[in-house]
N, C-alpha and C. Protein backbone atom coordinates (compact mmCIF):
# COMPACT_ATOMS: atom_id res chain seq x y z
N UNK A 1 0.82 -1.21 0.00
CA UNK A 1 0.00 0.00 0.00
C UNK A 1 0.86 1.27 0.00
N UNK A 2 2.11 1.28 0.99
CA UNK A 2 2.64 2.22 0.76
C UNK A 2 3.31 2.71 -0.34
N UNK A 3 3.82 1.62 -0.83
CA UNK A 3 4.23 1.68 -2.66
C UNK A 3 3.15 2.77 -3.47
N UNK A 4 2.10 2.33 -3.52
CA UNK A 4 0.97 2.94 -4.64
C UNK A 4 1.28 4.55 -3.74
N UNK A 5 0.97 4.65 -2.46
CA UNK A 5 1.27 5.78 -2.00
C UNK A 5 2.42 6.78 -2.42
N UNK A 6 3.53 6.26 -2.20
CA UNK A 6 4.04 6.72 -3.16
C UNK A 6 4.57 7.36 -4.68
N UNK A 7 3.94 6.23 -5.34
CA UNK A 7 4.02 6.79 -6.46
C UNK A 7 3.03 7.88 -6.83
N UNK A 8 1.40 7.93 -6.20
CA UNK A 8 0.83 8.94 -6.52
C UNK A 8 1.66 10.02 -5.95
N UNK A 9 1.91 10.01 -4.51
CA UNK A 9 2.64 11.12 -4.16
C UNK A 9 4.14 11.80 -5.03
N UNK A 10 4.74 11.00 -5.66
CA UNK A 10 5.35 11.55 -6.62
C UNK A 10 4.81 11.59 -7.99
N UNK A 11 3.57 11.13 -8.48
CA UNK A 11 3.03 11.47 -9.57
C UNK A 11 2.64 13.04 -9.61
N UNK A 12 1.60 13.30 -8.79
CA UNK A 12 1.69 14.54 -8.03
C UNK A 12 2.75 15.98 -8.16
N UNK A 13 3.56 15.27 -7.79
CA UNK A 13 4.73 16.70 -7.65
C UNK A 13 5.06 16.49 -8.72
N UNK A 14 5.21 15.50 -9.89
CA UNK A 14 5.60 15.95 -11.10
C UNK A 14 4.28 16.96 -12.00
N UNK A 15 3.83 16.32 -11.90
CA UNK A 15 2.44 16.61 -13.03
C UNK A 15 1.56 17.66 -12.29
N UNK A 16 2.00 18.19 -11.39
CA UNK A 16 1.31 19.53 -10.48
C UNK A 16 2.37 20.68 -9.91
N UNK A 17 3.41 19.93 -9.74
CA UNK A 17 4.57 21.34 -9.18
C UNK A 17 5.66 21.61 -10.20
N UNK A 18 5.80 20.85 -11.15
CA UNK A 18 6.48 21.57 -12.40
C UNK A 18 5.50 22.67 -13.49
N UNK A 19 4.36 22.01 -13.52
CA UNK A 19 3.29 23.09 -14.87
C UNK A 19 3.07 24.25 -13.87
N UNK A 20 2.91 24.12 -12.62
CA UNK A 20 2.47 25.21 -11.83
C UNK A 20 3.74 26.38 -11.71
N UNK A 21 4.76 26.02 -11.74
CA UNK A 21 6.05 26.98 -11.32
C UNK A 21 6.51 27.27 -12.98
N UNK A 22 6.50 26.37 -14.15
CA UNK A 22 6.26 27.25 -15.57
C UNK A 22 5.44 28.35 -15.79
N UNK A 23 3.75 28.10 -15.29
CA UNK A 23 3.06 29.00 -15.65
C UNK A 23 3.06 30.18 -15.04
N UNK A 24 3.31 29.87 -13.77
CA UNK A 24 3.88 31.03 -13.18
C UNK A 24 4.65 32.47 -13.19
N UNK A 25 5.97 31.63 -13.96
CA UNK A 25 7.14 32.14 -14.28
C UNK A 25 6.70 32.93 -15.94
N UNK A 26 5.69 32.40 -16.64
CA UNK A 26 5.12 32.49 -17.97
C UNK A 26 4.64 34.26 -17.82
N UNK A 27 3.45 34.53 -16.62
CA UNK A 27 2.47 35.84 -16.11
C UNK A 27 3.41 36.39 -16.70
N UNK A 28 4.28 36.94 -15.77
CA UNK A 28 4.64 38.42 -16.20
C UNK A 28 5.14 38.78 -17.60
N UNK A 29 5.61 37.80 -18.87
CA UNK A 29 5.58 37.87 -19.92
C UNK A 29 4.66 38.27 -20.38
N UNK A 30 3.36 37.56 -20.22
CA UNK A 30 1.90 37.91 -20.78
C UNK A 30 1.51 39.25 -20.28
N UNK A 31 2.07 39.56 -18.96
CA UNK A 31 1.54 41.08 -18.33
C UNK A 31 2.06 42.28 -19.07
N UNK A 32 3.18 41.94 -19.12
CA UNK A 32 4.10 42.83 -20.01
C UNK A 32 3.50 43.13 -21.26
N UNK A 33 2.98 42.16 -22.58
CA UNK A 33 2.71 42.65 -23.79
C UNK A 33 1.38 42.45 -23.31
N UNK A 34 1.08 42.95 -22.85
CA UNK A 34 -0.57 42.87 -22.18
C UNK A 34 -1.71 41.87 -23.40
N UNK A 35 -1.32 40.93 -23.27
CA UNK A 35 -2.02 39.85 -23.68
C UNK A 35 -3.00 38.97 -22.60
N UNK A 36 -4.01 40.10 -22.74
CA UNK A 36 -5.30 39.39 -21.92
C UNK A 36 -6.01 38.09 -22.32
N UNK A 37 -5.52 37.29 -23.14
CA UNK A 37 -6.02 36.45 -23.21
C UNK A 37 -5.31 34.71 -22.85
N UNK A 38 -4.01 34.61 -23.01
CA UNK A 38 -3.03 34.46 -22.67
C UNK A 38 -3.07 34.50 -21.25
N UNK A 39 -3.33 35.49 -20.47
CA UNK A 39 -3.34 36.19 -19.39
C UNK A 39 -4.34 35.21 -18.33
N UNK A 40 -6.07 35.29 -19.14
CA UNK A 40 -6.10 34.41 -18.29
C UNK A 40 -6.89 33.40 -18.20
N UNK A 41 -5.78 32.38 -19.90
CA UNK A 41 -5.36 31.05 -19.14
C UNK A 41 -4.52 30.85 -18.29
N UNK A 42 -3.56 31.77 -18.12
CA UNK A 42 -2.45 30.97 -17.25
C UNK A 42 -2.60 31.45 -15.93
N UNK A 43 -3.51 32.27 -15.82
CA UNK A 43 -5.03 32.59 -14.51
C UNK A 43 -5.84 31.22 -14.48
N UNK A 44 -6.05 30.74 -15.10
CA UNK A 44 -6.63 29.53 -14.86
C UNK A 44 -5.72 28.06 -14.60
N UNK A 45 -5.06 28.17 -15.30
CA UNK A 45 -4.07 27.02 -15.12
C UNK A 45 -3.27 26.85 -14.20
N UNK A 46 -2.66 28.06 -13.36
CA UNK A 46 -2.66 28.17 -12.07
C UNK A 46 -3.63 27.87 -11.10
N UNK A 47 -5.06 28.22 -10.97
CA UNK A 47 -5.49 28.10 -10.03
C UNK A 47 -5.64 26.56 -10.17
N UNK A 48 -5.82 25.48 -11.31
CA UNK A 48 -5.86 24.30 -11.53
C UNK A 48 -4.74 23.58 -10.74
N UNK A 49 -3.75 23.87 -11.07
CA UNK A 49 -2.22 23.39 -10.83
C UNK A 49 -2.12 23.40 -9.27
N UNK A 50 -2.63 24.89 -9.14
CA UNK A 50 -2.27 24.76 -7.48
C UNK A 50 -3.15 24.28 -6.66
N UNK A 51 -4.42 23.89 -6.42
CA UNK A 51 -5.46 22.79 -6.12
C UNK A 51 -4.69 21.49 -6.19
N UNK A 52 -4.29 21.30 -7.30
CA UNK A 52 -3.79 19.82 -7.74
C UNK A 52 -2.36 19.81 -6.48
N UNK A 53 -1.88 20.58 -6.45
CA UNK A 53 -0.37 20.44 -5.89
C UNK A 53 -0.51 20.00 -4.52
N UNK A 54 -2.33 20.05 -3.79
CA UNK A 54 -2.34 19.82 -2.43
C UNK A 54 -2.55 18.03 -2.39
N UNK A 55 -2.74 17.51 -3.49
CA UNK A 55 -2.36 15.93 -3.81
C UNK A 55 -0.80 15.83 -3.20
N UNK A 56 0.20 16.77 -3.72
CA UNK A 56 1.55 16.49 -2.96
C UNK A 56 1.73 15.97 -1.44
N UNK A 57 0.95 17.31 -1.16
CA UNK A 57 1.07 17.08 0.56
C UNK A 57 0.24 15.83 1.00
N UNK A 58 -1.48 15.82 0.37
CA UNK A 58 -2.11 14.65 1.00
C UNK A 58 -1.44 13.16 1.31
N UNK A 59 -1.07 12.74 -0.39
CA UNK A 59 -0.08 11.55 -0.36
C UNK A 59 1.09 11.60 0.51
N UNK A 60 2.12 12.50 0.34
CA UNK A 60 3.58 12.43 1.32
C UNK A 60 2.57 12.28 2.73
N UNK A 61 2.01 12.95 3.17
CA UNK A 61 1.48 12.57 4.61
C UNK A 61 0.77 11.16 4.80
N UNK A 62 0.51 10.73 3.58
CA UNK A 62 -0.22 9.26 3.56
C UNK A 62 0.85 8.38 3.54
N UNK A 63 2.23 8.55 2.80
CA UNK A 63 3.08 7.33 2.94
C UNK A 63 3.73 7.72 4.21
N UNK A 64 3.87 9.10 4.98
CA UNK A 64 4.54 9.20 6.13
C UNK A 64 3.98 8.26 6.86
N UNK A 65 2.93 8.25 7.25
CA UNK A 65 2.14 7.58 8.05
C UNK A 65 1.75 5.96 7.83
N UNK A 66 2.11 5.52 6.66
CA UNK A 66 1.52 4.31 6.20
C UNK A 66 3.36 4.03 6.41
N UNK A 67 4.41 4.42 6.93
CA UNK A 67 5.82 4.07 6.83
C UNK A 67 5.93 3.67 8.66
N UNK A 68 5.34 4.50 9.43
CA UNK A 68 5.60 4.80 10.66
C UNK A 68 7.03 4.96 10.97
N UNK A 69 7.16 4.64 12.38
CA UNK A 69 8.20 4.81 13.05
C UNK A 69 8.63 6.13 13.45
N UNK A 70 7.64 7.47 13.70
CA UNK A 70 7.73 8.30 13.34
C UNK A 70 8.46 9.40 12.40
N UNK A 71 8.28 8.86 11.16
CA UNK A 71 8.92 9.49 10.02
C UNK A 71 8.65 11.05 10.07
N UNK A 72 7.68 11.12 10.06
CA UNK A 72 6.87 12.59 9.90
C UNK A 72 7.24 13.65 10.83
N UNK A 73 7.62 13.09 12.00
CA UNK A 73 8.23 13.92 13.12
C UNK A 73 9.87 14.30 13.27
N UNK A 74 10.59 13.67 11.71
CA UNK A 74 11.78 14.05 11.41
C UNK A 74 12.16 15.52 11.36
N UNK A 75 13.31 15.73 11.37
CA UNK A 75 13.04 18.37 11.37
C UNK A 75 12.96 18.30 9.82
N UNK A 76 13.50 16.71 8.87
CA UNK A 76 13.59 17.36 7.07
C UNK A 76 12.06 17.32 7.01
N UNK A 77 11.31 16.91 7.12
CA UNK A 77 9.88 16.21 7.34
C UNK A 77 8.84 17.72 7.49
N UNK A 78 9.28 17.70 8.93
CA UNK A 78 8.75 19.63 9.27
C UNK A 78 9.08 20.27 8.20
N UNK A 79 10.44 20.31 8.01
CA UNK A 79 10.87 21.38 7.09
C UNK A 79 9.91 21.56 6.18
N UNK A 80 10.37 20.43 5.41
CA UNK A 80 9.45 20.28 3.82
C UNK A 80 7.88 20.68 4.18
N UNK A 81 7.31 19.68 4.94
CA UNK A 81 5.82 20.56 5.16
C UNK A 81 5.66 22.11 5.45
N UNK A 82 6.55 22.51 6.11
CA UNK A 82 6.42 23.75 6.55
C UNK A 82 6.79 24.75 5.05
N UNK A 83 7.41 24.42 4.55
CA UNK A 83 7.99 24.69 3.09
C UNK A 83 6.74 25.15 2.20
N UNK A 84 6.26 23.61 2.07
CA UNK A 84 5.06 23.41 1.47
C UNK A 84 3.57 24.30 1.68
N UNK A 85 3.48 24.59 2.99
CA UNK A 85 2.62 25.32 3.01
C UNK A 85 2.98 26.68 2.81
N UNK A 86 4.01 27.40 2.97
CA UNK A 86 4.30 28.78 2.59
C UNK A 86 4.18 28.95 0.96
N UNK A 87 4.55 27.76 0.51
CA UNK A 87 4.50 27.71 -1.32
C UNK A 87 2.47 27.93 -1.79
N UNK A 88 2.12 27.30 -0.83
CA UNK A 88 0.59 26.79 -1.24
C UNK A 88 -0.18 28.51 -0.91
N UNK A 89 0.38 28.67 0.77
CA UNK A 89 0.23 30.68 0.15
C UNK A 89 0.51 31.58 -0.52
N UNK A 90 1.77 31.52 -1.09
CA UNK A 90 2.30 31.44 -2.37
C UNK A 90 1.57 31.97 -3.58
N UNK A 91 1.29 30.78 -3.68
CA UNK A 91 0.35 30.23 -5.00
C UNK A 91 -1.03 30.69 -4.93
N UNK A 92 -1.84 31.35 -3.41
CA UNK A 92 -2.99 32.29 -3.52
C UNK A 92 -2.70 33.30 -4.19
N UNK A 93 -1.87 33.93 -3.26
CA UNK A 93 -1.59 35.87 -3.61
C UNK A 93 -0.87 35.43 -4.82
N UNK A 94 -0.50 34.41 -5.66
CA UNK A 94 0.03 34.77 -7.46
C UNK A 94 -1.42 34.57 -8.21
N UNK A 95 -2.50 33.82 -7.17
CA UNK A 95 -3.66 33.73 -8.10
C UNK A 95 -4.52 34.89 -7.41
N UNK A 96 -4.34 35.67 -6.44
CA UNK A 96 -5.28 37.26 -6.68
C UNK A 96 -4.58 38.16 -7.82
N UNK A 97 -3.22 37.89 -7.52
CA UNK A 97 -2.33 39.01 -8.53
C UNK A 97 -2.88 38.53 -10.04
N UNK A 98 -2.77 37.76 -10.62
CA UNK A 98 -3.42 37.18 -12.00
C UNK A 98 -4.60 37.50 -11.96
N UNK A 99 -5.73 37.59 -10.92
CA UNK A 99 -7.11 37.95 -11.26
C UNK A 99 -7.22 39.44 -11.48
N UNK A 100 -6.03 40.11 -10.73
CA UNK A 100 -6.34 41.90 -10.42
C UNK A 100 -5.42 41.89 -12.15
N UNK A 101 -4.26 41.62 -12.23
CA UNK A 101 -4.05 42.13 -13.57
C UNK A 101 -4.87 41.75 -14.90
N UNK A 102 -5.84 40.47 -14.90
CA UNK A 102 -6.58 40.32 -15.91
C UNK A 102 -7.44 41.48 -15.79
N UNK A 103 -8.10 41.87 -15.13
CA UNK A 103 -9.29 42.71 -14.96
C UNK A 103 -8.41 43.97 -15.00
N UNK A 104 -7.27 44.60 -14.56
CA UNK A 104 -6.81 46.02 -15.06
C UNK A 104 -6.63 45.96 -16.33
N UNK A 105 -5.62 44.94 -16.79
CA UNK A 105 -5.66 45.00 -18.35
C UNK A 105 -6.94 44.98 -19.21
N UNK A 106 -7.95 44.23 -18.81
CA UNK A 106 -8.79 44.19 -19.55
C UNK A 106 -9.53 45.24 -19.69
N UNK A 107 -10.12 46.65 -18.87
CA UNK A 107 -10.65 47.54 -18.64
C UNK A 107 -10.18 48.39 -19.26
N UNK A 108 -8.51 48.50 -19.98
CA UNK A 108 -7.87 49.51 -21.12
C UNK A 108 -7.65 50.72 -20.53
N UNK A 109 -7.56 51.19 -19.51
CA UNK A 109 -7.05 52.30 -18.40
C UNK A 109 -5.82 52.68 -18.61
N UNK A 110 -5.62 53.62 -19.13
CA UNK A 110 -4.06 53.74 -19.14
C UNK A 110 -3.10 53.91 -18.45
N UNK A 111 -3.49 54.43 -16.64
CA UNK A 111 -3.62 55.27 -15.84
C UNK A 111 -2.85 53.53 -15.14
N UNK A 112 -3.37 52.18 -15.07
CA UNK A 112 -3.04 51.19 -14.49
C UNK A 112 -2.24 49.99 -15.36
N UNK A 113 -0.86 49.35 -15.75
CA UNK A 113 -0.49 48.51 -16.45
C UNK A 113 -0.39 47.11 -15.57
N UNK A 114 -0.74 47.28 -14.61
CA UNK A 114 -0.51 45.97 -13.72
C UNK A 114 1.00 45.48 -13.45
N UNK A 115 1.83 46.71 -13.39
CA UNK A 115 3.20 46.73 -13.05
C UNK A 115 3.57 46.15 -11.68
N UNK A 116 2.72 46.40 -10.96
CA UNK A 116 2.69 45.89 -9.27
C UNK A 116 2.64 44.38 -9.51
N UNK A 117 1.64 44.10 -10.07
CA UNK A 117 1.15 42.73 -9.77
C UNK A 117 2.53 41.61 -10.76
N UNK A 118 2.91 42.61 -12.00
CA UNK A 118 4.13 42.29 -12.40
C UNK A 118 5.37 42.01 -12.01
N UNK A 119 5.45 42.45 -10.49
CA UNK A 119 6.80 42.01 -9.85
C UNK A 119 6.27 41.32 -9.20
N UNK A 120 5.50 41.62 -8.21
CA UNK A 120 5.00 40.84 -7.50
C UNK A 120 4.78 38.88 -8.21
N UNK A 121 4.29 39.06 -9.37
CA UNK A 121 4.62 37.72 -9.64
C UNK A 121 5.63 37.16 -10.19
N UNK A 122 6.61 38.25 -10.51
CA UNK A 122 7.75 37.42 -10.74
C UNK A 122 8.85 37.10 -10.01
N UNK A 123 8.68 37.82 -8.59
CA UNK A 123 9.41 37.61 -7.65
C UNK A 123 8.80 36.68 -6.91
N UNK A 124 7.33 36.25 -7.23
CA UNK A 124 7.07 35.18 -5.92
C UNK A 124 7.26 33.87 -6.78
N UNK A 125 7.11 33.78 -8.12
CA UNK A 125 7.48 32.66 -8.93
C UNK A 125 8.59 32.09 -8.99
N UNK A 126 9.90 32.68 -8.76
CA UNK A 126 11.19 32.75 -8.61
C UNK A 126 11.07 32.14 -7.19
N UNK A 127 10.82 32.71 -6.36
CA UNK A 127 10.91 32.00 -4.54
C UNK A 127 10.03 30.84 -4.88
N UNK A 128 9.16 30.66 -5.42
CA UNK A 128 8.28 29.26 -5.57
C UNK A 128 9.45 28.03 -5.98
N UNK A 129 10.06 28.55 -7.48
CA UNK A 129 10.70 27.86 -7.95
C UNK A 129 12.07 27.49 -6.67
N UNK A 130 12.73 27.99 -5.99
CA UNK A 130 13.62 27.59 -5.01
C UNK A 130 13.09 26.95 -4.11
N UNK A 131 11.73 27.34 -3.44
CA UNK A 131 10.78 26.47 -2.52
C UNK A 131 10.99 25.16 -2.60
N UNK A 132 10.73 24.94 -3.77
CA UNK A 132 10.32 23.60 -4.24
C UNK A 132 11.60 22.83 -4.72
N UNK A 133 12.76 23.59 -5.00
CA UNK A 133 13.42 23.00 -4.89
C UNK A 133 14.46 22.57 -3.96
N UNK A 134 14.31 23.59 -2.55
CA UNK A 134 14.64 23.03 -1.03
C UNK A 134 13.85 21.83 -0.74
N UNK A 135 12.57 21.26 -0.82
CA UNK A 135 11.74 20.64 -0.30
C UNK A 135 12.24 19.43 -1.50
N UNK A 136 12.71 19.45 -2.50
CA UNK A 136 13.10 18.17 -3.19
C UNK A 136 14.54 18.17 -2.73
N UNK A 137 15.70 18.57 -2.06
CA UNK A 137 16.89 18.36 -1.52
C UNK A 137 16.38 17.56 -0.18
N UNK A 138 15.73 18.50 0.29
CA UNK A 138 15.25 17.70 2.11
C UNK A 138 14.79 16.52 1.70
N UNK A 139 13.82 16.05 0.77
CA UNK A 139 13.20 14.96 0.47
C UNK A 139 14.53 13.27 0.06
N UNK A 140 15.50 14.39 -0.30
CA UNK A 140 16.57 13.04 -0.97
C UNK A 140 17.86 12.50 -0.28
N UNK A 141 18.37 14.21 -0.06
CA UNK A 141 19.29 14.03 0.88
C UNK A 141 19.65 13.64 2.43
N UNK A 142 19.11 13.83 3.23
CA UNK A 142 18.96 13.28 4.27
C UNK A 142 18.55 11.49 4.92
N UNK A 143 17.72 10.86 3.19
CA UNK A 143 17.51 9.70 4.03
C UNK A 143 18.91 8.94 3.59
């Protein structure tokens, strides 16, 4: 059982925390040549991706527990969860920022380019992308 656990739990982080930290990294391109349409799929495909990414955590906590011996109460263990959930807030405030710049861009205001929401997501996409890749070092190195 713990086998299958596993593998969803790494099916998961492939097929949910790689498309999610591309599309991410994608926004502020689209914000820039203000391509509202563009804009928001990858407003949508985010909020998809990052729903999906809480499969990561469900499974890893399902094989923690289906492993015992208290695995889960390891500090790489904390870490990574603790990791994980700062990424998963993360991944809100990049999906308000994608909803506020679809709707400024789309309204044709000249007065607003969604420059804010433009760093703002490319600086939290960038920390996502390192997030996730502390939480795959803790995950390998230590056992």
């Amino acid at each position: 059982m713990s086998t299958l656990l596993l593998w969803l739990h790494i099916g998961f982080a492939i097929f949910t925390v790689g498309p999610v930290t591309a599309v991410t990294m994608a926004a502020p391109r689209a914000i820039r040549a203000k391509n509202v349409p563009v804009l928001h799929n990858i407003a949508r495909t985010t909020r998809i991706y990052s729903i999906g990414t809480l499969g990561v955590l469900i499974f890893g906590l399902a094989v923690g527990m289906s492993i015992g011996g208290g695995v889960l109460g390891r500090w790489y263990m904390t870490a990574s969860m603790t990791l994980f959930i700062v990424a998963v807030v993360l991944l809100f405030i990049v999906d308000r920022d994608l909803r506020t710049a679809v709707r400024v861009l789309d309204t044709e205001t000249p007065d607003d380019d969604a420059k804010v929401q433009n760093g703002r997501i490319a600086a939290i996409s960038g920390l996502l992308a390192v997030i996730w890749l502390v939480i795959l070092f803790l995950m390998v190195v230590p056992t």
